[in-house]
N, C-alpha and C. Protein backbone atom coordinates (compact mmCIF):
# COMPACT_ATOMS: atom_id res chain seq x y z
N UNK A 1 -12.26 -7.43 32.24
CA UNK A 1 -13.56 -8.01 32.48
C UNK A 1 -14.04 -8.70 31.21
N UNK A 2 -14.50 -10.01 31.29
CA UNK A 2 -15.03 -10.60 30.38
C UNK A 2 -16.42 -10.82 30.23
N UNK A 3 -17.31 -10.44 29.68
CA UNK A 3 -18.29 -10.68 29.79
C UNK A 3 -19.09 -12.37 29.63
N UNK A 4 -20.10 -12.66 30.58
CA UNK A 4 -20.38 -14.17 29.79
C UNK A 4 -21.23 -14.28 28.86
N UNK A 5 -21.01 -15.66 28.39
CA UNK A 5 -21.32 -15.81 26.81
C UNK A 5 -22.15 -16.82 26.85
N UNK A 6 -23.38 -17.07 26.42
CA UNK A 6 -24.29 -17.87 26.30
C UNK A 6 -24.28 -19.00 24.83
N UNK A 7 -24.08 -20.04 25.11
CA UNK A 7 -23.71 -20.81 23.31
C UNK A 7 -24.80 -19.98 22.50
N UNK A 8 -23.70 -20.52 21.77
CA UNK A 8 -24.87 -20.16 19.65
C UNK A 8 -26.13 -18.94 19.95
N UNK A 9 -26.00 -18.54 20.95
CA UNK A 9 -26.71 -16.82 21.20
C UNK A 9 -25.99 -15.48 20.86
N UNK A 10 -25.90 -15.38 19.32
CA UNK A 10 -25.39 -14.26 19.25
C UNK A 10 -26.02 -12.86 19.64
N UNK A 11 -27.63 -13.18 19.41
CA UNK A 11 -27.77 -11.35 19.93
C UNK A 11 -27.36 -11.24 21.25
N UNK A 12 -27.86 -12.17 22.21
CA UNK A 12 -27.69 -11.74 23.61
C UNK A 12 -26.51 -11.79 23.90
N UNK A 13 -25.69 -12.22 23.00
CA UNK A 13 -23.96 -12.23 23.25
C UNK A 13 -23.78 -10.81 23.10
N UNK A 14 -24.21 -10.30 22.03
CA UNK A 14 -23.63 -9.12 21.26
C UNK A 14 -24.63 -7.99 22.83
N UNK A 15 -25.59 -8.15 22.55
CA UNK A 15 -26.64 -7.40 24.08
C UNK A 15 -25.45 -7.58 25.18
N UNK A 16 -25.05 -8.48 26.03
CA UNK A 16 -23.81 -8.53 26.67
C UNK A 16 -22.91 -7.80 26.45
N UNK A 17 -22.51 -7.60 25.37
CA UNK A 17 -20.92 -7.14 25.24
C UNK A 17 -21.08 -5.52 25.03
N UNK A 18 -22.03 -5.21 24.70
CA UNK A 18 -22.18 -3.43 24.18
C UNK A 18 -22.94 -3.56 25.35
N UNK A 19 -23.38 -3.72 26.68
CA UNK A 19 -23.32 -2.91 28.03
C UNK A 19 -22.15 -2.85 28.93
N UNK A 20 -21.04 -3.87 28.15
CA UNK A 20 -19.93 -3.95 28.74
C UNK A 20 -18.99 -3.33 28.07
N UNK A 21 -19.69 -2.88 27.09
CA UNK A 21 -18.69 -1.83 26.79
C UNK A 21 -18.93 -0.02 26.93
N UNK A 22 -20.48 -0.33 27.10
CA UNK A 22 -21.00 1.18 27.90
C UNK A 22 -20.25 1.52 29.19
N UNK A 23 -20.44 0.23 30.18
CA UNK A 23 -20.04 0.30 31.30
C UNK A 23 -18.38 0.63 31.32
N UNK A 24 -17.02 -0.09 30.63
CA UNK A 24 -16.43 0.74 30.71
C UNK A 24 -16.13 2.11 30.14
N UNK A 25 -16.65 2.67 29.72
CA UNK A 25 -16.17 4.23 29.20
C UNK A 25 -14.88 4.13 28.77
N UNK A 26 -14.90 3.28 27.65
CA UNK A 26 -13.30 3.20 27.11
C UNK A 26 -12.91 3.67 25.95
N UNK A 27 -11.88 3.78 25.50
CA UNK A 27 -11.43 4.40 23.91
C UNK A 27 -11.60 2.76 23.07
N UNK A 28 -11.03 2.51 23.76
CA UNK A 28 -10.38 0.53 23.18
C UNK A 28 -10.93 -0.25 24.21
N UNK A 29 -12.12 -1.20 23.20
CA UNK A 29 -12.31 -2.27 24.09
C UNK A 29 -12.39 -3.61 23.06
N UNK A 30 -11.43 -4.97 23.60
CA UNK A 30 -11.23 -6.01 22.33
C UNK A 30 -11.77 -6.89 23.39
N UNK A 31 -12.68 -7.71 22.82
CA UNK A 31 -13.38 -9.33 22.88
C UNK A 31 -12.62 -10.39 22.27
N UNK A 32 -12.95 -11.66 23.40
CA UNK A 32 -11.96 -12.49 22.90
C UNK A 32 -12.71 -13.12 21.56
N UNK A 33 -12.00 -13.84 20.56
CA UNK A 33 -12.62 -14.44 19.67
C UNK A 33 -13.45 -15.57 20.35
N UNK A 34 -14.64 -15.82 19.37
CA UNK A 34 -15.77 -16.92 19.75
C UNK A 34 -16.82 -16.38 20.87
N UNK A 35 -16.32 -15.35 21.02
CA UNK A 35 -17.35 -14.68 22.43
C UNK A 35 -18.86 -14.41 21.90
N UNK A 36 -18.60 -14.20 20.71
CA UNK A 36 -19.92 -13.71 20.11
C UNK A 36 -21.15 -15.32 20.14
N UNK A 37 -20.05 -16.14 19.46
CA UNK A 37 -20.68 -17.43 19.13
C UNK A 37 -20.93 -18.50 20.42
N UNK A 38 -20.21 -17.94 21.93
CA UNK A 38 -20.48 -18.39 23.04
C UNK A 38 -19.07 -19.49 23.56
N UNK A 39 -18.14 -19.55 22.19
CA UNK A 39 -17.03 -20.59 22.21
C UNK A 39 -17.71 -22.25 21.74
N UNK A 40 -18.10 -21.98 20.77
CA UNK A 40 -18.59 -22.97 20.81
C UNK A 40 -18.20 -23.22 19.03
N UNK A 41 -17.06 -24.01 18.91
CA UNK A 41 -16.70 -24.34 17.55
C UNK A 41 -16.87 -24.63 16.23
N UNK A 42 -18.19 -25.38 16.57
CA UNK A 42 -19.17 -25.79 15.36
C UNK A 42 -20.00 -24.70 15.18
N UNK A 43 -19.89 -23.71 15.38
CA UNK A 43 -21.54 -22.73 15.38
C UNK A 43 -20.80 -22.08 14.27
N UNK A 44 -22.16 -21.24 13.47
CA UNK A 44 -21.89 -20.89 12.11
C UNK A 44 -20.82 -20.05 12.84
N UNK A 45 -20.47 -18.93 11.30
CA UNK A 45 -19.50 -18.05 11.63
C UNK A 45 -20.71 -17.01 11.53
N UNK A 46 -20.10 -15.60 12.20
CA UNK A 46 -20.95 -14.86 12.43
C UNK A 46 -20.55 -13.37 11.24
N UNK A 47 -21.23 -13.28 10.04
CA UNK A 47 -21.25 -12.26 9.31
C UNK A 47 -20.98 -11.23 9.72
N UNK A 48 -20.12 -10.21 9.25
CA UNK A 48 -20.36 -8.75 9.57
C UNK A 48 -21.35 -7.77 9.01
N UNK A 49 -22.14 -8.34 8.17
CA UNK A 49 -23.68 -7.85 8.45
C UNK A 49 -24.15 -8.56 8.75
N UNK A 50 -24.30 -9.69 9.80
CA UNK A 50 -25.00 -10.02 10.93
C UNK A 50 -25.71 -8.87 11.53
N UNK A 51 -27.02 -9.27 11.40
CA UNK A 51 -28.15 -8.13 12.09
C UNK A 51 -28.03 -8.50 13.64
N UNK A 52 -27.64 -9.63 14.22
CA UNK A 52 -27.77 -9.50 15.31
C UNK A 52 -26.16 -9.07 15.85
N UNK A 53 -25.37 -9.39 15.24
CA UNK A 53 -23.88 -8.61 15.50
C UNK A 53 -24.21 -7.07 15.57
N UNK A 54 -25.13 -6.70 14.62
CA UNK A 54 -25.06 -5.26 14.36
C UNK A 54 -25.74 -4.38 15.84
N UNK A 55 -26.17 -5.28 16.88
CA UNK A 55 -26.41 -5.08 17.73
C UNK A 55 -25.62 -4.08 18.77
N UNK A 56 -24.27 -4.22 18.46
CA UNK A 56 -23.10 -3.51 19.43
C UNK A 56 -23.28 -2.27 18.60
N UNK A 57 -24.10 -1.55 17.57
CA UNK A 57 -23.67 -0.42 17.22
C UNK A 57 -25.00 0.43 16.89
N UNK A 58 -25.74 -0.28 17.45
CA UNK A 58 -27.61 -0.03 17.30
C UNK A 58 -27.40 1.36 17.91
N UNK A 59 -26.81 1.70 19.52
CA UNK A 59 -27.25 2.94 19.87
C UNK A 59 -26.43 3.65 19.78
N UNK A 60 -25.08 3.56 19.10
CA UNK A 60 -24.22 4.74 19.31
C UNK A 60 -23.09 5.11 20.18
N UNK A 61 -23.80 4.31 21.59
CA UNK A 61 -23.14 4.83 22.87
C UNK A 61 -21.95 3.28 22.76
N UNK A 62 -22.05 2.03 22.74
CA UNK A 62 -21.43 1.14 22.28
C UNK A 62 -20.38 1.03 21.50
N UNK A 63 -20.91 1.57 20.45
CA UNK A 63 -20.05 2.20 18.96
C UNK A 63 -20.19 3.36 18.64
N UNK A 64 -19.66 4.74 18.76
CA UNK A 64 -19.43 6.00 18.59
C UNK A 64 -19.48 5.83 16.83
N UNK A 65 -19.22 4.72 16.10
CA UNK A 65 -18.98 4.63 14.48
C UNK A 65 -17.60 4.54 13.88
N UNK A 66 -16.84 4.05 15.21
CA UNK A 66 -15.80 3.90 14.58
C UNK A 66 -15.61 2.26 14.71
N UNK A 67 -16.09 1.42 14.44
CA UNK A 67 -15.84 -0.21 14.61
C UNK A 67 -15.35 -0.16 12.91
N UNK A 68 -15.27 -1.61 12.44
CA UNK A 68 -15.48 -1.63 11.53
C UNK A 68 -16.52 -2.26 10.99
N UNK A 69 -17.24 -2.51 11.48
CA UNK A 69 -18.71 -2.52 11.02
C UNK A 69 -19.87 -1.84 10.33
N UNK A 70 -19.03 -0.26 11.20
CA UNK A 70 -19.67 0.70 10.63
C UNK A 70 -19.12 1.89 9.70
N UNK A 71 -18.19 1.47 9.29
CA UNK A 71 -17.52 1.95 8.55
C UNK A 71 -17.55 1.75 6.83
């Protein structure tokens, strides 16, 4: 399942992708690249302290703390 991706909207990208990753109850779940940024080539790159990236690991249930984000 892929979730959809809205251009150059990273929070609501990132909001998208951590209920889709609640919803599956998985050990391993990988996003395709650009998903965050909507696929859209020219858009900045997206930091890994990106506050709105940091979104997939706000509650825990998304990211248990093992990404590397939060590490």
């Amino acid at each position: 399942m892929q979730p959809a991706c809205a251009a150059r909207d990273v929070a609501g990208n990132a909001e998208v992708h951590a209920a889709a990753i609640r919803a599956a109850e998985a050990q391993v779940v990988v996003f395709p690249e650009l998903s965050l940024t909507g696929y859209e080539l020219d858009a900045s790159p997206v930091a890994p302290d990106d506050p709105d990236r940091g979104r997939l690991c706000d509650d825990g249930v998304a990211c248990p703390g093992r990404c590397a984000g939060c590490r």
